[in-house]
N, C-alpha and C. Protein backbone atom coordinates (compact mmCIF):
# COMPACT_ATOMS: atom_id res chain seq x y z
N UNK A 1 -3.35 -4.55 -1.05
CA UNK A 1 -3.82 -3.82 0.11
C UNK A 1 -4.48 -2.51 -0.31
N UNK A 2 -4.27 -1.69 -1.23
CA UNK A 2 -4.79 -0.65 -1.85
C UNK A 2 -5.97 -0.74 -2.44
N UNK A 3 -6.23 -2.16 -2.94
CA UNK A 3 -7.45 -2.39 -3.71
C UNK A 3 -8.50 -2.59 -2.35
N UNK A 4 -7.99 -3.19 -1.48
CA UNK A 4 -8.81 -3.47 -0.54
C UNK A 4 -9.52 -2.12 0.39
N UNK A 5 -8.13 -1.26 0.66
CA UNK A 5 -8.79 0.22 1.34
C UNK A 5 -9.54 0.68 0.76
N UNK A 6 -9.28 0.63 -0.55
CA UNK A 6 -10.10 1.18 -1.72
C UNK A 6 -11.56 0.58 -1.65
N UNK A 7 -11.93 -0.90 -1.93
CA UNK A 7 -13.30 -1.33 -1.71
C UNK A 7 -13.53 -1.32 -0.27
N UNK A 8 -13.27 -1.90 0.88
CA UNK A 8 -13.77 -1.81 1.65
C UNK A 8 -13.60 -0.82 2.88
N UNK A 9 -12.75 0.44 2.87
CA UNK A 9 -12.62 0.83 3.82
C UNK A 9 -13.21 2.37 3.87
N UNK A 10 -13.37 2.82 2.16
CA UNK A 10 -14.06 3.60 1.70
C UNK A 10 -12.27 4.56 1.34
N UNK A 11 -11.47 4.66 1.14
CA UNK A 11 -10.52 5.06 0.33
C UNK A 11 -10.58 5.48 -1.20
N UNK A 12 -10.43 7.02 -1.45
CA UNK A 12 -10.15 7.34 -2.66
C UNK A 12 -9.25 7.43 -3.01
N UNK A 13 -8.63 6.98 -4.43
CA UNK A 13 -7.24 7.20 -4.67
C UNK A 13 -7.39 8.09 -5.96
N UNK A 14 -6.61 9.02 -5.99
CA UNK A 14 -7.02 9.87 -7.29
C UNK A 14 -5.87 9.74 -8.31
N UNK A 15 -4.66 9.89 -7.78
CA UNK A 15 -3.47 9.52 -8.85
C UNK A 15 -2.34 8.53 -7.43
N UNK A 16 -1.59 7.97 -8.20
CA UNK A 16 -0.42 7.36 -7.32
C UNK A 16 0.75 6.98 -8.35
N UNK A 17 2.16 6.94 -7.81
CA UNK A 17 3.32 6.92 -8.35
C UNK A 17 4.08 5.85 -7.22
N UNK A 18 4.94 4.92 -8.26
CA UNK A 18 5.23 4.23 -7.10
C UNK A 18 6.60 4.19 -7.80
N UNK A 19 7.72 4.52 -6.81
CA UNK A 19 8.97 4.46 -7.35
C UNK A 19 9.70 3.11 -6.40
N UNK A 20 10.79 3.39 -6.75
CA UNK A 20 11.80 2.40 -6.15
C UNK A 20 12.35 2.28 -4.11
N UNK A 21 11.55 3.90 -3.96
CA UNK A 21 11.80 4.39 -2.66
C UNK A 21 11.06 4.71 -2.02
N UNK A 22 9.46 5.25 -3.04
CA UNK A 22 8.74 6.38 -2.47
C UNK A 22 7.38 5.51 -3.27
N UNK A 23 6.31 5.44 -2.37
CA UNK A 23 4.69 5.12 -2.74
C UNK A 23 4.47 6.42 -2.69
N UNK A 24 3.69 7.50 -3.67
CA UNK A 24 3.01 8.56 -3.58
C UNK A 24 1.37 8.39 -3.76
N UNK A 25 0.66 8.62 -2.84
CA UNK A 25 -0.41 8.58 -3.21
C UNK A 25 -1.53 9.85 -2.74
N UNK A 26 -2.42 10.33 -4.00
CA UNK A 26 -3.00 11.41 -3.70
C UNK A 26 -4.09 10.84 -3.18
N UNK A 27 -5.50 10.78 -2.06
CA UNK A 27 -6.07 10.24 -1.46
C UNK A 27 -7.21 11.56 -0.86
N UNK A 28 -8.48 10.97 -0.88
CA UNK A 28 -9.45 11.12 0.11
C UNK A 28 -9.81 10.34 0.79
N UNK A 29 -10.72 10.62 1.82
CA UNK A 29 -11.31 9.32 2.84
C UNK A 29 -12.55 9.70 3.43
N UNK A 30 -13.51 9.11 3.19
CA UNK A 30 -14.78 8.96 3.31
C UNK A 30 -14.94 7.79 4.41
N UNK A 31 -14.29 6.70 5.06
CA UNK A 31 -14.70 5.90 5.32
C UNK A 31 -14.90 6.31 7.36
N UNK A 32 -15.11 5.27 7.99
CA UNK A 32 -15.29 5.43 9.56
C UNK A 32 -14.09 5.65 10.66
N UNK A 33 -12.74 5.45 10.16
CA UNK A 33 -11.95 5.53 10.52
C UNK A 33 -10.88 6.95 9.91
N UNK A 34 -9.70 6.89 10.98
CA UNK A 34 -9.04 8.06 10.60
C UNK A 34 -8.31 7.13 9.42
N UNK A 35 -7.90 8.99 8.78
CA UNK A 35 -6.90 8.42 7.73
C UNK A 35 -5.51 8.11 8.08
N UNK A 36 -5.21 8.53 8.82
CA UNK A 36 -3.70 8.52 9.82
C UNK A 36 -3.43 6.55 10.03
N UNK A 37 -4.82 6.00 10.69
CA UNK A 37 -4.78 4.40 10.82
C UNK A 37 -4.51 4.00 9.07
N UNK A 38 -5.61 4.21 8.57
CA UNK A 38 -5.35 3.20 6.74
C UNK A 38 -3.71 3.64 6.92
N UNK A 39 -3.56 4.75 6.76
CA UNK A 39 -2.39 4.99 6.01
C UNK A 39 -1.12 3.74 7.01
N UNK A 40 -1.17 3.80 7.93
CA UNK A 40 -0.54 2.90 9.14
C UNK A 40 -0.17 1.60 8.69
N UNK A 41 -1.96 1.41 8.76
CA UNK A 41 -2.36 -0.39 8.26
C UNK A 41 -1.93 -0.88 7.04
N UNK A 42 -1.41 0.26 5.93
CA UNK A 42 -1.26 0.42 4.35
C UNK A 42 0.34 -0.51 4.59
N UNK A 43 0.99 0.67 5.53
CA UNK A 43 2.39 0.56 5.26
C UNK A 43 3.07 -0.59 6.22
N UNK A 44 1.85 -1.23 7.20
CA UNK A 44 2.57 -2.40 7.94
C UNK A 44 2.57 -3.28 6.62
N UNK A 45 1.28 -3.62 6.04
CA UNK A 45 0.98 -4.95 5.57
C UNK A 45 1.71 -4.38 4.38
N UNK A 46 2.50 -3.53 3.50
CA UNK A 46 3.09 -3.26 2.47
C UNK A 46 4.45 -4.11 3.13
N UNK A 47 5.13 -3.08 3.80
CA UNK A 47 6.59 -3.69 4.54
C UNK A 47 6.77 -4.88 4.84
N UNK A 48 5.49 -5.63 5.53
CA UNK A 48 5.67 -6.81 6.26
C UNK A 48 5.35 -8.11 4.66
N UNK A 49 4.92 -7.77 3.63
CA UNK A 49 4.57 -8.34 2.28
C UNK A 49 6.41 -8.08 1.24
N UNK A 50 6.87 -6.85 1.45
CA UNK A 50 8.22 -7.02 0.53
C UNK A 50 8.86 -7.22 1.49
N UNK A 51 9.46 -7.78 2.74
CA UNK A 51 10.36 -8.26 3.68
C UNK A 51 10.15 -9.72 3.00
N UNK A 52 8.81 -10.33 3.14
CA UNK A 52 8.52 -11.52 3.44
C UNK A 52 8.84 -12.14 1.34
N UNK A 53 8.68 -11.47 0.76
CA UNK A 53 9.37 -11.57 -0.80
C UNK A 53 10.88 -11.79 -0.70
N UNK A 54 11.45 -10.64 -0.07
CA UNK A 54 13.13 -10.70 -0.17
C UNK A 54 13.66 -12.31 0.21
N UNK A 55 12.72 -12.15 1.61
CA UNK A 55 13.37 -13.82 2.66
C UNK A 55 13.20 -14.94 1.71
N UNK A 56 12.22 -15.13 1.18
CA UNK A 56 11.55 -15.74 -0.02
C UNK A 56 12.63 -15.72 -1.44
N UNK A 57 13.18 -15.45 -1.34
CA UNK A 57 14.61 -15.38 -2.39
C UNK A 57 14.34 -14.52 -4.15
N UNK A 58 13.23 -13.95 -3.93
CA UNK A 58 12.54 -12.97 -4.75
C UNK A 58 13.58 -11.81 -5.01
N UNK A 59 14.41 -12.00 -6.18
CA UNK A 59 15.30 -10.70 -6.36
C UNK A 59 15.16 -9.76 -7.04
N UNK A 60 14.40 -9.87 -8.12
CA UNK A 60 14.12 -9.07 -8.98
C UNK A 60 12.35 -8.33 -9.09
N UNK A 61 12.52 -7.03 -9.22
CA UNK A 61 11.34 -6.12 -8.97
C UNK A 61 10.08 -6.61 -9.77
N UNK A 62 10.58 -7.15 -11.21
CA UNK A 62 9.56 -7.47 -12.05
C UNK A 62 9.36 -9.03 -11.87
N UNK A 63 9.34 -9.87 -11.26
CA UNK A 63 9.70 -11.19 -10.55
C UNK A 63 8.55 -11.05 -9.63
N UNK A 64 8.31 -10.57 -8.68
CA UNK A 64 7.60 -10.35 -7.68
C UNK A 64 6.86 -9.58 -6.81
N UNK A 65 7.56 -8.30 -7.47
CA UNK A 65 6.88 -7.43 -6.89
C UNK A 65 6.28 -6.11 -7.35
């Protein structure tokens, strides 16, 4: 989903950290929409992608995700 804001939505990403709890991402936005929506649209299709791993019997971090 990041690669995608990134090509098509016009999303800059300048550094990002992704821990066990916390996505950090430093960001500009150039594109037609607010950044408030990507960031929205980021974290449905993130959540609704590691829910749908867990149900999926996916236990381990380096396994799947």
């Amino acid at each position: 989903m990041l690669k995608y804001c990134i090509a098509e939505i016009g999303l800059n990403v300048y550094a990002h950290c992704i821990t066990t709890n916390y996505v950090y991402v430093t960001v500009n936005y150039n594109g037609p929409f607010q950044l408030k929506d990507t960031i929205a649209d980021f974290k449905k299709y993130t959540s609704k992608a590691i829910v749908s791993k867990i149900e999926n019997g996916v236990e381990s971090s380096s396994e799947g995700m």
